[in-house]
ModelCIF file with pLDDT and N, C-alpha, C, O atoms, coordinates in Angstrom:
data_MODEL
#
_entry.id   MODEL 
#
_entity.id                         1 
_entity.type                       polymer 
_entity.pdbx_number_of_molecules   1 
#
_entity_poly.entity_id                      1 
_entity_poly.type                           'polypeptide(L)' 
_entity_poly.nstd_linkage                   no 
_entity_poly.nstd_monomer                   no 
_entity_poly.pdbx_seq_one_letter_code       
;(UNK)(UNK)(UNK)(UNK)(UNK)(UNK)(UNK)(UNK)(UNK)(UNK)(UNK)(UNK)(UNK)(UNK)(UNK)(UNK)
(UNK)(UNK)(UNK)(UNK)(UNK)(UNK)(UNK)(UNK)(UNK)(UNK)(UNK)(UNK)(UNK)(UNK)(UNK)(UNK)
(UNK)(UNK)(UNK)(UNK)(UNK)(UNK)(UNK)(UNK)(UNK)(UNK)(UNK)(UNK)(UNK)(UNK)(UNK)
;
_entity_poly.pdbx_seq_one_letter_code_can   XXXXXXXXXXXXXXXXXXXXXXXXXXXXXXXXXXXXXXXXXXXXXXX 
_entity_poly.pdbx_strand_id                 A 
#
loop_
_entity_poly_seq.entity_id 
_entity_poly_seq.num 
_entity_poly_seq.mon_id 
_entity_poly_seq.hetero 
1 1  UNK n 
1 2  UNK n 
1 3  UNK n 
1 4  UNK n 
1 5  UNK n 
1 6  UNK n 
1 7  UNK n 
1 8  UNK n 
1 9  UNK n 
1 10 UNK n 
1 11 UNK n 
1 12 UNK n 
1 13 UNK n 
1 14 UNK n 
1 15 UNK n 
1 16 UNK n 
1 17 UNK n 
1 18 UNK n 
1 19 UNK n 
1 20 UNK n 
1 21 UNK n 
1 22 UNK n 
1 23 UNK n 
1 24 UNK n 
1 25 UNK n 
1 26 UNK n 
1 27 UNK n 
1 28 UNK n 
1 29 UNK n 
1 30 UNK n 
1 31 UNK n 
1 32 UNK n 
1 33 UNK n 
1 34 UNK n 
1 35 UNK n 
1 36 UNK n 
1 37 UNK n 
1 38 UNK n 
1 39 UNK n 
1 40 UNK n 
1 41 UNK n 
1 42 UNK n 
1 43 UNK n 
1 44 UNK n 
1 45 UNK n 
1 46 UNK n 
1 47 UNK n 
#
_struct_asym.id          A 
_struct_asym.entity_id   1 
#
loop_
_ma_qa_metric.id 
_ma_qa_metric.mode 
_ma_qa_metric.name 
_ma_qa_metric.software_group_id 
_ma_qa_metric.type 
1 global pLDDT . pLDDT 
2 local  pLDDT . pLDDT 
#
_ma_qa_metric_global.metric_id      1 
_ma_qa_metric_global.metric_value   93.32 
_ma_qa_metric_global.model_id       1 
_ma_qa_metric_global.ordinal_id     1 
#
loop_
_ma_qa_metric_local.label_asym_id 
_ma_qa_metric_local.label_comp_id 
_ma_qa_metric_local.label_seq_id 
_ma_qa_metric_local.metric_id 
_ma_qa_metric_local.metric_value 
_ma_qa_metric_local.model_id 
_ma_qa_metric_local.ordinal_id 
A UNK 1  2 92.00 1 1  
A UNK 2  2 94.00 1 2  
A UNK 3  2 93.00 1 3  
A UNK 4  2 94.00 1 4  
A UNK 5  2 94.00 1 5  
A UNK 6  2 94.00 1 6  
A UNK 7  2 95.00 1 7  
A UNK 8  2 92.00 1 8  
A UNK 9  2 90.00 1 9  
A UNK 10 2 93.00 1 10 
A UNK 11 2 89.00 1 11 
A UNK 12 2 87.00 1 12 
A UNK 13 2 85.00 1 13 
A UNK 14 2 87.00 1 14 
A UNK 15 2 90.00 1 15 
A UNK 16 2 89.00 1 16 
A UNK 17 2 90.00 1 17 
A UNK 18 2 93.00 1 18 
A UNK 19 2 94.00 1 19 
A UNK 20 2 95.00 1 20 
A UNK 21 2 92.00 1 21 
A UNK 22 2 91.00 1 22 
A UNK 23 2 94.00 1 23 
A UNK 24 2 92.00 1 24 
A UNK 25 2 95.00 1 25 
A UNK 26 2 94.00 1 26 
A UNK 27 2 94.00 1 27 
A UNK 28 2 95.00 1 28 
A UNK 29 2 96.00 1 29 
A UNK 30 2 97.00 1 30 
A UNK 31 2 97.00 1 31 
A UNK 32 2 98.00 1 32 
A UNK 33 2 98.00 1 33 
A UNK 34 2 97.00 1 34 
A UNK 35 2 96.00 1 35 
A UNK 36 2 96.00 1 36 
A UNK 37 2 94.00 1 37 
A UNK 38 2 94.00 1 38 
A UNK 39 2 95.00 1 39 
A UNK 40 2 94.00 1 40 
A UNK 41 2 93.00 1 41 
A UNK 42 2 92.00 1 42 
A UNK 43 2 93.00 1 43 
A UNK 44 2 95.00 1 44 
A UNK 45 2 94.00 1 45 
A UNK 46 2 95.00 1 46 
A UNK 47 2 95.00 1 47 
#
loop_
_atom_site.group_PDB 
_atom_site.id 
_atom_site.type_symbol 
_atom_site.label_atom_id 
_atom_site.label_alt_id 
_atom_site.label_comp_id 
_atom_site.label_asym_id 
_atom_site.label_entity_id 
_atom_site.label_seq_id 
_atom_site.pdbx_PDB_ins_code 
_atom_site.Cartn_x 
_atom_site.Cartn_y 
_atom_site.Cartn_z 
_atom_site.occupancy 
_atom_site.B_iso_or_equiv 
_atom_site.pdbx_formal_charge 
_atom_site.auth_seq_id 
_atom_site.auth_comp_id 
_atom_site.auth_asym_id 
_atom_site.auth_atom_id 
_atom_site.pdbx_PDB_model_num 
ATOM 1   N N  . UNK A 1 1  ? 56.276 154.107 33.016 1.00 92.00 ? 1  UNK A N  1 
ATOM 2   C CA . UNK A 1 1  ? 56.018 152.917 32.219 1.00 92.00 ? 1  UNK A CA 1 
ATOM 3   C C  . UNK A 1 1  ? 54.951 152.065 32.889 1.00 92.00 ? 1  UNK A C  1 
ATOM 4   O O  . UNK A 1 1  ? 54.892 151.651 34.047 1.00 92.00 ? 1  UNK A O  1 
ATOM 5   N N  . UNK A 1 2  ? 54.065 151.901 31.790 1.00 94.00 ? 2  UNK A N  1 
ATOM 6   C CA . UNK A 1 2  ? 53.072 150.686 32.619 1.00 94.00 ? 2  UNK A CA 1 
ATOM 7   C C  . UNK A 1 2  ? 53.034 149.360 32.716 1.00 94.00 ? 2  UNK A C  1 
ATOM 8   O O  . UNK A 1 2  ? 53.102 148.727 31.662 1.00 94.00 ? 2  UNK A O  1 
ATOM 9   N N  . UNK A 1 3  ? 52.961 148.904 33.510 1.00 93.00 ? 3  UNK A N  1 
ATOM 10  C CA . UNK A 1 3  ? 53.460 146.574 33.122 1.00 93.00 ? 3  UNK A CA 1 
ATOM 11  C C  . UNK A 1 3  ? 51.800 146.741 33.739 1.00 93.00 ? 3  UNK A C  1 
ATOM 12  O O  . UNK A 1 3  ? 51.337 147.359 34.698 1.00 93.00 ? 3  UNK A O  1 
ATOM 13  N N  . UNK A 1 4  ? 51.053 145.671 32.439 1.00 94.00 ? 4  UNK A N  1 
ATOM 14  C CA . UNK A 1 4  ? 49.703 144.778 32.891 1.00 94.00 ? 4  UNK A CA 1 
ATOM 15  C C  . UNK A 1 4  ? 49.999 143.876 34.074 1.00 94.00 ? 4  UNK A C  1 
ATOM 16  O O  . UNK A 1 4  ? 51.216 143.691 34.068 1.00 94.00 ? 4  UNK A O  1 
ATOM 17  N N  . UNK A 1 5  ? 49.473 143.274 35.018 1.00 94.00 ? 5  UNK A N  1 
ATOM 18  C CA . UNK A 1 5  ? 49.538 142.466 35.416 1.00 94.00 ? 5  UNK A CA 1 
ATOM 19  C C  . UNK A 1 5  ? 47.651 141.459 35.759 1.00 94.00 ? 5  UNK A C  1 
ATOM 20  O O  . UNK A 1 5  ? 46.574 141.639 35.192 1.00 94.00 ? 5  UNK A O  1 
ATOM 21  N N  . UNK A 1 6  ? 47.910 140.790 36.527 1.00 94.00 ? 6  UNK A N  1 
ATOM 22  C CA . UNK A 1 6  ? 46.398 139.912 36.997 1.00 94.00 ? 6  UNK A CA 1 
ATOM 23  C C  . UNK A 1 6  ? 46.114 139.996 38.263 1.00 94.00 ? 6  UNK A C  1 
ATOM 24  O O  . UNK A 1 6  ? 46.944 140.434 39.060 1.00 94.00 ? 6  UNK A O  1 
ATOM 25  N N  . UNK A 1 7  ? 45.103 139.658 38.572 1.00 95.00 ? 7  UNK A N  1 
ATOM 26  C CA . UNK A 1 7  ? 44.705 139.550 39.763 1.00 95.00 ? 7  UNK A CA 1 
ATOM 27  C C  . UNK A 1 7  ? 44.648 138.136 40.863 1.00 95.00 ? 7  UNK A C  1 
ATOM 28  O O  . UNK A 1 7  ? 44.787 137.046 40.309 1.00 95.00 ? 7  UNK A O  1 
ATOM 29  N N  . UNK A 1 8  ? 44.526 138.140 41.793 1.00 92.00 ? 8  UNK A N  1 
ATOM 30  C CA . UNK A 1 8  ? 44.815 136.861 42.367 1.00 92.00 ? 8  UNK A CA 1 
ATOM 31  C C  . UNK A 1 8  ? 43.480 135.783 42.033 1.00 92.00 ? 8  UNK A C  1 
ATOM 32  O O  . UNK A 1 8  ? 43.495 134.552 42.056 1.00 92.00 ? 8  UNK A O  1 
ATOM 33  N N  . UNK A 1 9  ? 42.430 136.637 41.743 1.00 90.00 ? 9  UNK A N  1 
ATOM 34  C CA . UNK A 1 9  ? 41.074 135.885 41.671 1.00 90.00 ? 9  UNK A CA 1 
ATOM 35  C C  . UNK A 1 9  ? 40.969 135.766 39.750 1.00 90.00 ? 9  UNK A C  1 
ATOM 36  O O  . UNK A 1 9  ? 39.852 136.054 39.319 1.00 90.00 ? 9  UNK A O  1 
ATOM 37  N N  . UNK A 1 10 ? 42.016 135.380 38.691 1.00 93.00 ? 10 UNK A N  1 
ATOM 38  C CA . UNK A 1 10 ? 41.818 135.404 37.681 1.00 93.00 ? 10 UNK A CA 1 
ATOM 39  C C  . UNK A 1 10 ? 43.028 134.451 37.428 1.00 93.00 ? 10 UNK A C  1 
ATOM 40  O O  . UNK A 1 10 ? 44.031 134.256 38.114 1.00 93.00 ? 10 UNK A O  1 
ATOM 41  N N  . UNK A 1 11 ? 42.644 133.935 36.274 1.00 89.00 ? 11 UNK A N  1 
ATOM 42  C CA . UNK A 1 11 ? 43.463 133.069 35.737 1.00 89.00 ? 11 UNK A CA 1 
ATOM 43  C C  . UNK A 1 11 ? 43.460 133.204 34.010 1.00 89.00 ? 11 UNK A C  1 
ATOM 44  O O  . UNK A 1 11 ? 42.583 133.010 33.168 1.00 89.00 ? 11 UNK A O  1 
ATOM 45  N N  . UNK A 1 12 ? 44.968 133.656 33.928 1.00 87.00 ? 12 UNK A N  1 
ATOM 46  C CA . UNK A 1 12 ? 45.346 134.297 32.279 1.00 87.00 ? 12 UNK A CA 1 
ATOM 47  C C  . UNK A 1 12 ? 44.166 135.371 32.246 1.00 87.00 ? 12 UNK A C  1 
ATOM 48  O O  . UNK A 1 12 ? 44.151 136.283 33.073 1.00 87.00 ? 12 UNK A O  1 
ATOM 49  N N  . UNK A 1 13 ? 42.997 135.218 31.089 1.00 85.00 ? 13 UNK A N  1 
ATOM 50  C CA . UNK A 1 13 ? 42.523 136.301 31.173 1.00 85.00 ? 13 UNK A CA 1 
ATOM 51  C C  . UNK A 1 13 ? 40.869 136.130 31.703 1.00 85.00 ? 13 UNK A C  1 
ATOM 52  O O  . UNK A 1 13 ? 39.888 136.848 31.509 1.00 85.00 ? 13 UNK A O  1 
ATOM 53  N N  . UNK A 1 14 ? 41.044 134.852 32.453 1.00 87.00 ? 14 UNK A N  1 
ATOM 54  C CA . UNK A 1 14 ? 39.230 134.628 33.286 1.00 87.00 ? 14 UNK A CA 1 
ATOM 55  C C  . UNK A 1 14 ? 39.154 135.038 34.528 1.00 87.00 ? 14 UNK A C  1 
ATOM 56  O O  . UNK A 1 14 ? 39.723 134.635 35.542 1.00 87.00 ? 14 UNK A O  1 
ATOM 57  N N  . UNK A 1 15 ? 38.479 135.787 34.371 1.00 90.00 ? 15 UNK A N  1 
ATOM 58  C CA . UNK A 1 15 ? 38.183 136.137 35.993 1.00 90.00 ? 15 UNK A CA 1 
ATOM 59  C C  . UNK A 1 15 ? 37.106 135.570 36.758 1.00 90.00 ? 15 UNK A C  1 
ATOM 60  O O  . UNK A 1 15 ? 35.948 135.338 36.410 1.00 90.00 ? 15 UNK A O  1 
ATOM 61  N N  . UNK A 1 16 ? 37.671 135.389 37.842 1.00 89.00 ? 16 UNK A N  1 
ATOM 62  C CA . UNK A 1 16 ? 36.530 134.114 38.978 1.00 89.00 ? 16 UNK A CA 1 
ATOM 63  C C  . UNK A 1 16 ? 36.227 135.184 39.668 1.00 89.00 ? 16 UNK A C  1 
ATOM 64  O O  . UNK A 1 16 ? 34.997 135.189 39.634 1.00 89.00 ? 16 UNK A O  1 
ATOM 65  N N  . UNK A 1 17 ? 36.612 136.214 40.353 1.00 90.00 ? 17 UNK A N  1 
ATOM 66  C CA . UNK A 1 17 ? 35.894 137.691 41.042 1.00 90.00 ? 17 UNK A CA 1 
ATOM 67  C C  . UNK A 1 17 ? 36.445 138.723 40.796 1.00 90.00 ? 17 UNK A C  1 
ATOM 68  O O  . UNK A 1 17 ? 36.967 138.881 39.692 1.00 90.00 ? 17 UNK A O  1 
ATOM 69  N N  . UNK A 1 18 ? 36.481 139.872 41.926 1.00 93.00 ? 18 UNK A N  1 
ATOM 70  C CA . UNK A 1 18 ? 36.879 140.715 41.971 1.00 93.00 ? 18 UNK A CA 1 
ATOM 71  C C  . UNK A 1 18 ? 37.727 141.194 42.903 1.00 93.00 ? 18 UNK A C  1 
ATOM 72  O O  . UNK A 1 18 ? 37.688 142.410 43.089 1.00 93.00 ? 18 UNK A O  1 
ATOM 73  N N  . UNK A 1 19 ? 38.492 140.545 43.543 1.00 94.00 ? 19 UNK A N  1 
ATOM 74  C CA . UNK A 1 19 ? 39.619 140.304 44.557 1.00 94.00 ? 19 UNK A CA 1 
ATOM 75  C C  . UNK A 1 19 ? 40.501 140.027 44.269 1.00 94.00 ? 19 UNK A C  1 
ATOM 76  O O  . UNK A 1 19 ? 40.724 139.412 43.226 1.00 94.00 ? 19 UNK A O  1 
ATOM 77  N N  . UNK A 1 20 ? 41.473 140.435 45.225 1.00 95.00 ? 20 UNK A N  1 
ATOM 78  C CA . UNK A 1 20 ? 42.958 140.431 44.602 1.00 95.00 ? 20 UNK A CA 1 
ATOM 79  C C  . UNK A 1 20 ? 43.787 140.793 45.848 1.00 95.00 ? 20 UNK A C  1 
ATOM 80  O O  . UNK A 1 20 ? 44.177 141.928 46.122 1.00 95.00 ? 20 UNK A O  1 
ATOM 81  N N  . UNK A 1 21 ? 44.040 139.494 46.682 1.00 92.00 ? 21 UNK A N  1 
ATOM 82  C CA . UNK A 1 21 ? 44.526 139.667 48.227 1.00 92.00 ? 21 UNK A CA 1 
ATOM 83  C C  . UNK A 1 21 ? 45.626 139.535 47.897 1.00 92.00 ? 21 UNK A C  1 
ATOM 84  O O  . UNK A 1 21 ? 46.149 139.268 48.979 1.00 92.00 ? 21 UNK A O  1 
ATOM 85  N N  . UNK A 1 22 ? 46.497 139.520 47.093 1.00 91.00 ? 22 UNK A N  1 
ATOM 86  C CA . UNK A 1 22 ? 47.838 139.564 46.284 1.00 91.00 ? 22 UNK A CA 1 
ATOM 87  C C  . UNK A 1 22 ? 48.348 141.052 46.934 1.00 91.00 ? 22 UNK A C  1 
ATOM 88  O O  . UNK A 1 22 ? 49.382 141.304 47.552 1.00 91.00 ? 22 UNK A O  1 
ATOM 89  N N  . UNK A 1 23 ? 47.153 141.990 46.529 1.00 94.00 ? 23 UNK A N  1 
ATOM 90  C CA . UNK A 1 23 ? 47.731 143.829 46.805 1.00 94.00 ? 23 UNK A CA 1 
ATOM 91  C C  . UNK A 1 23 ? 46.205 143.747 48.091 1.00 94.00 ? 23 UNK A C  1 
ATOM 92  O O  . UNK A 1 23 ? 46.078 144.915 48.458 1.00 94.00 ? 23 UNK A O  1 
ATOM 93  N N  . UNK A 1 24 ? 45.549 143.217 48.534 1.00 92.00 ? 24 UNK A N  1 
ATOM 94  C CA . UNK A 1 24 ? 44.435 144.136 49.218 1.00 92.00 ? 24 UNK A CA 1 
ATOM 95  C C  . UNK A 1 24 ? 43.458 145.015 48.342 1.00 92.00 ? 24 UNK A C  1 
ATOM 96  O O  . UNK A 1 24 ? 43.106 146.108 48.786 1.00 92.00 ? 24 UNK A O  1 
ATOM 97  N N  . UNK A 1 25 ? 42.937 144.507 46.918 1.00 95.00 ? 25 UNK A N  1 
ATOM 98  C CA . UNK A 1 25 ? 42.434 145.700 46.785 1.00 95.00 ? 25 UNK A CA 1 
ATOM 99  C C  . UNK A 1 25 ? 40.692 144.397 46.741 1.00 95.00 ? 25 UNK A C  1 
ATOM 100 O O  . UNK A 1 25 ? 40.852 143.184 46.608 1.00 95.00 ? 25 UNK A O  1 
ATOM 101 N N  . UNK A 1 26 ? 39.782 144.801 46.830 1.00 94.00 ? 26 UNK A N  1 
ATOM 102 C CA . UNK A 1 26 ? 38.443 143.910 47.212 1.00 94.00 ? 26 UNK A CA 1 
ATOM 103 C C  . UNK A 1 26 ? 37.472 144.587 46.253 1.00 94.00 ? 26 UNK A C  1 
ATOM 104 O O  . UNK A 1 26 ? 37.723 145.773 46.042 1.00 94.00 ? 26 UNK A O  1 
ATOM 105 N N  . UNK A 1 27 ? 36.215 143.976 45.513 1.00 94.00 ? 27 UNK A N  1 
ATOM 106 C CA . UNK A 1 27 ? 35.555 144.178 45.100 1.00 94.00 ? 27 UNK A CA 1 
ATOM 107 C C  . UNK A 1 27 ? 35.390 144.961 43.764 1.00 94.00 ? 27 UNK A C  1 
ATOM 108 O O  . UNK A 1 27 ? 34.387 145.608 43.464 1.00 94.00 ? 27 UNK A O  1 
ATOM 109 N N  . UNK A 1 28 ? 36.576 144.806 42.958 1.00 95.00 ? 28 UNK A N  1 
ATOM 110 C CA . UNK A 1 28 ? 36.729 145.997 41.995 1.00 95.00 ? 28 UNK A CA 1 
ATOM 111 C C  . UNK A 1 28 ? 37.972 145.728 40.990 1.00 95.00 ? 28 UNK A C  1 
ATOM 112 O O  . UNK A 1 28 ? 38.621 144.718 41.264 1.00 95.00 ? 28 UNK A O  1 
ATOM 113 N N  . UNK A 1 29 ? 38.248 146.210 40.269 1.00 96.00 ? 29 UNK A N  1 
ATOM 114 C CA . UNK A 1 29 ? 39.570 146.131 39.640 1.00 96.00 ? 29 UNK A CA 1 
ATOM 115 C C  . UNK A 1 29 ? 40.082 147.402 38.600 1.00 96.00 ? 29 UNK A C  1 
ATOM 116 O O  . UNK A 1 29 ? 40.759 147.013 37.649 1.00 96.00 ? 29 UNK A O  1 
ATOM 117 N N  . UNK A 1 30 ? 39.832 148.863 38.680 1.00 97.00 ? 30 UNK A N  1 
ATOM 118 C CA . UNK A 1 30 ? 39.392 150.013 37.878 1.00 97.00 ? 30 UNK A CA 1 
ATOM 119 C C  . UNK A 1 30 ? 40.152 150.751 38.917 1.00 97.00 ? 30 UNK A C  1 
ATOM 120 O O  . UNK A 1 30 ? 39.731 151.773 39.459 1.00 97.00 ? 30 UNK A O  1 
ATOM 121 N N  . UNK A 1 31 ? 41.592 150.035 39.236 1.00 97.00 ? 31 UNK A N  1 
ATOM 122 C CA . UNK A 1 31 ? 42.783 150.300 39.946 1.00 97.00 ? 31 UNK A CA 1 
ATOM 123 C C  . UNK A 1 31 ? 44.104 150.987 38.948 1.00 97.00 ? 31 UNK A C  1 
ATOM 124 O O  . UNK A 1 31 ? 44.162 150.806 37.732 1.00 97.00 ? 31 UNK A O  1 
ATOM 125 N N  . UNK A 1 32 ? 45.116 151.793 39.735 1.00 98.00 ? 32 UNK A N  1 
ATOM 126 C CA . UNK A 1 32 ? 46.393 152.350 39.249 1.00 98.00 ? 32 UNK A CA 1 
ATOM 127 C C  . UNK A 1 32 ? 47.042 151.930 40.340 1.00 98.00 ? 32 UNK A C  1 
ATOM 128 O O  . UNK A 1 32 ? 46.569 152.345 41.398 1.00 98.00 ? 32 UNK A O  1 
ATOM 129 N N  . UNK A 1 33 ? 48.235 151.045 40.428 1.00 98.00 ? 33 UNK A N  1 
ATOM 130 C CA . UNK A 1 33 ? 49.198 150.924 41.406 1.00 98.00 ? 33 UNK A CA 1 
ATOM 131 C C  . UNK A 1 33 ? 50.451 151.530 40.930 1.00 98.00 ? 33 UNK A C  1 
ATOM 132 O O  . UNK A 1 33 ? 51.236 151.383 39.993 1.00 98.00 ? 33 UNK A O  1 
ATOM 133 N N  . UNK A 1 34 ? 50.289 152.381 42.122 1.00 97.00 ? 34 UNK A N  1 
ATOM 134 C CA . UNK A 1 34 ? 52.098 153.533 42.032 1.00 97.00 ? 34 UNK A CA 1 
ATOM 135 C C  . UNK A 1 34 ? 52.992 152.928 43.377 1.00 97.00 ? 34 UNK A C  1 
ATOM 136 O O  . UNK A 1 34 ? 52.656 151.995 44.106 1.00 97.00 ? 34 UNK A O  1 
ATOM 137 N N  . UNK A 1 35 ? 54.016 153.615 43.448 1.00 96.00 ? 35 UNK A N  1 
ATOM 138 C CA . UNK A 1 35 ? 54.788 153.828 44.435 1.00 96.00 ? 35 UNK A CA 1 
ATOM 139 C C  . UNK A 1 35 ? 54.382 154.976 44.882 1.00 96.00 ? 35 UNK A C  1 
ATOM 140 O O  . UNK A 1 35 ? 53.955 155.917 44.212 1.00 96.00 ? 35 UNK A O  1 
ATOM 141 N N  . UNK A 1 36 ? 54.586 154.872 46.656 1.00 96.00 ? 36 UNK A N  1 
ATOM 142 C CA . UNK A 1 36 ? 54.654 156.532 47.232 1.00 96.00 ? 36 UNK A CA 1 
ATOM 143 C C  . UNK A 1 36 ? 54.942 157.430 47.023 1.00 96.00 ? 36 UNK A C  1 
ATOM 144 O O  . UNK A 1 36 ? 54.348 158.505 47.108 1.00 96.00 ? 36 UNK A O  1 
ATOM 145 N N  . UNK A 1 37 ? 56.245 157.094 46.599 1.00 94.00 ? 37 UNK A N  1 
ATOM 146 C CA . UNK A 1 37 ? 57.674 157.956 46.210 1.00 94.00 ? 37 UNK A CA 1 
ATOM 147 C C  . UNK A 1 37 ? 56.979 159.061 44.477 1.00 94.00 ? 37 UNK A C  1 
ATOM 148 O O  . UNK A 1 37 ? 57.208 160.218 44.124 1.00 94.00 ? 37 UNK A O  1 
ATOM 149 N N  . UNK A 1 38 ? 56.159 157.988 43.878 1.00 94.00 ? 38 UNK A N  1 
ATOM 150 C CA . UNK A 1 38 ? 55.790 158.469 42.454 1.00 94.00 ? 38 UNK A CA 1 
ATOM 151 C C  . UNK A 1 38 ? 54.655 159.083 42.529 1.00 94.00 ? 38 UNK A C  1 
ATOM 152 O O  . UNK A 1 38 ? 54.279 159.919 41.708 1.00 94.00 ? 38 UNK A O  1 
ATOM 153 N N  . UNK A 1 39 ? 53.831 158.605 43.817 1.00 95.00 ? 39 UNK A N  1 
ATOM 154 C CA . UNK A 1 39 ? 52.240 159.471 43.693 1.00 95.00 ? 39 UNK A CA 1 
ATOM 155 C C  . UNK A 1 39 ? 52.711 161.022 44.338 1.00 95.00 ? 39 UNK A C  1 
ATOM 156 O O  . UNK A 1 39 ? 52.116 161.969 43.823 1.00 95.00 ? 39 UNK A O  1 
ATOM 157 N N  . UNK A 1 40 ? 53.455 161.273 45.130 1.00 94.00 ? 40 UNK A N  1 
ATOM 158 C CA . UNK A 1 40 ? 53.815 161.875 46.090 1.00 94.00 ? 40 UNK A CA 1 
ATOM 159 C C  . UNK A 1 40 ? 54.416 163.181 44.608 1.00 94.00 ? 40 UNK A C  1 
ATOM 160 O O  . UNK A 1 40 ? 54.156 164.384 44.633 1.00 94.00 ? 40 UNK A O  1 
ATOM 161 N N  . UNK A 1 41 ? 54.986 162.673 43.814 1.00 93.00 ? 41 UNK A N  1 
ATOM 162 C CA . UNK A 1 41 ? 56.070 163.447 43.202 1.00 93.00 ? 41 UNK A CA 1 
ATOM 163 C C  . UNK A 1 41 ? 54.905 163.987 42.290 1.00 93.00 ? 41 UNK A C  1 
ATOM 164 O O  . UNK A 1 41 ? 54.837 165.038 41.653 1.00 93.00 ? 41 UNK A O  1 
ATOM 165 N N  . UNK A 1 42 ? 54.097 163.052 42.409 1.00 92.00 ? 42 UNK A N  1 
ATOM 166 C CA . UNK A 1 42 ? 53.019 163.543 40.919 1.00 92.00 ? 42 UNK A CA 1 
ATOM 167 C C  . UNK A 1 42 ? 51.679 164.002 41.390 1.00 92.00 ? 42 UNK A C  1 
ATOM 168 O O  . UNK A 1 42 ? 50.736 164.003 40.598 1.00 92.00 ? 42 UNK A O  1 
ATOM 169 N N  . UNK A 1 43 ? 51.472 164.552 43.132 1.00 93.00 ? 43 UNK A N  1 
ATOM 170 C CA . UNK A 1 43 ? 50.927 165.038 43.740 1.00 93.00 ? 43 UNK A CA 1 
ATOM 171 C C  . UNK A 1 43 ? 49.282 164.654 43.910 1.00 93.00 ? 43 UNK A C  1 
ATOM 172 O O  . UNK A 1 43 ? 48.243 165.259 44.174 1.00 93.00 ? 43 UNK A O  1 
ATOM 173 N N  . UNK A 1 44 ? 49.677 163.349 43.613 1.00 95.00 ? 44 UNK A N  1 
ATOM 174 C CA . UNK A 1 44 ? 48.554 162.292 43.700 1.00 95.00 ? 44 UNK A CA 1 
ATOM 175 C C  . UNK A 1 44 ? 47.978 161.460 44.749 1.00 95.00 ? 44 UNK A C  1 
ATOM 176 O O  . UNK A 1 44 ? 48.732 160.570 44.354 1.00 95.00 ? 44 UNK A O  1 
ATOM 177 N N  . UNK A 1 45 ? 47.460 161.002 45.549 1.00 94.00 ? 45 UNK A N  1 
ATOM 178 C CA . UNK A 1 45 ? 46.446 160.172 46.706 1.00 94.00 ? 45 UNK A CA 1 
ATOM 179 C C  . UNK A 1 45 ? 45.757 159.626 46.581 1.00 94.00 ? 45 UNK A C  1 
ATOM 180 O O  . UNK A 1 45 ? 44.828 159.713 45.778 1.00 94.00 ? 45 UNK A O  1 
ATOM 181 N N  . UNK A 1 46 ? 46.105 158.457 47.757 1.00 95.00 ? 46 UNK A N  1 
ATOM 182 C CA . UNK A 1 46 ? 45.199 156.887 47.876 1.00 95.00 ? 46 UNK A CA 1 
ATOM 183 C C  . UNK A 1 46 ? 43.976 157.354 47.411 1.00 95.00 ? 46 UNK A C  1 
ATOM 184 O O  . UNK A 1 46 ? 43.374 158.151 48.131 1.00 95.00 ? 46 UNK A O  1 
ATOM 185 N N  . UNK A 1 47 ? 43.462 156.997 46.292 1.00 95.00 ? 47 UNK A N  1 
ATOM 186 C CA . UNK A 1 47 ? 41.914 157.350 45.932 1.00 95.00 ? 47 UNK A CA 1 
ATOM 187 C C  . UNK A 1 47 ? 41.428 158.168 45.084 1.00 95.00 ? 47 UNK A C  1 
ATOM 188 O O  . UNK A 1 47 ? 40.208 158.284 44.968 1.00 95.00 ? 47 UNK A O  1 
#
């Protein structure tokens, strides 16, 4: 199941950058956040 969420550098749906020190991810947002447990099972890796 997928839940949308935001980024730390956006507010509702404006975005002020591309950062998001919320998760660590910098310069970008063309992200999938899993669990280990789920990338692992679905034979998937950081990247």
């Amino acid at each position: 199941v997928l839940t949308t969420l935001r980024s730390h550098d956006q507010y509702n749906t404006t975005l002020y950058g591309l950062n998001d020190r919320y998760r660590g991810v910098t310069g970008r947002r063309d992200v999938l956040f899993m669990a280990a447990d789920e990338a692992e099972k679905r034979q998937f890796r950081v990247g």
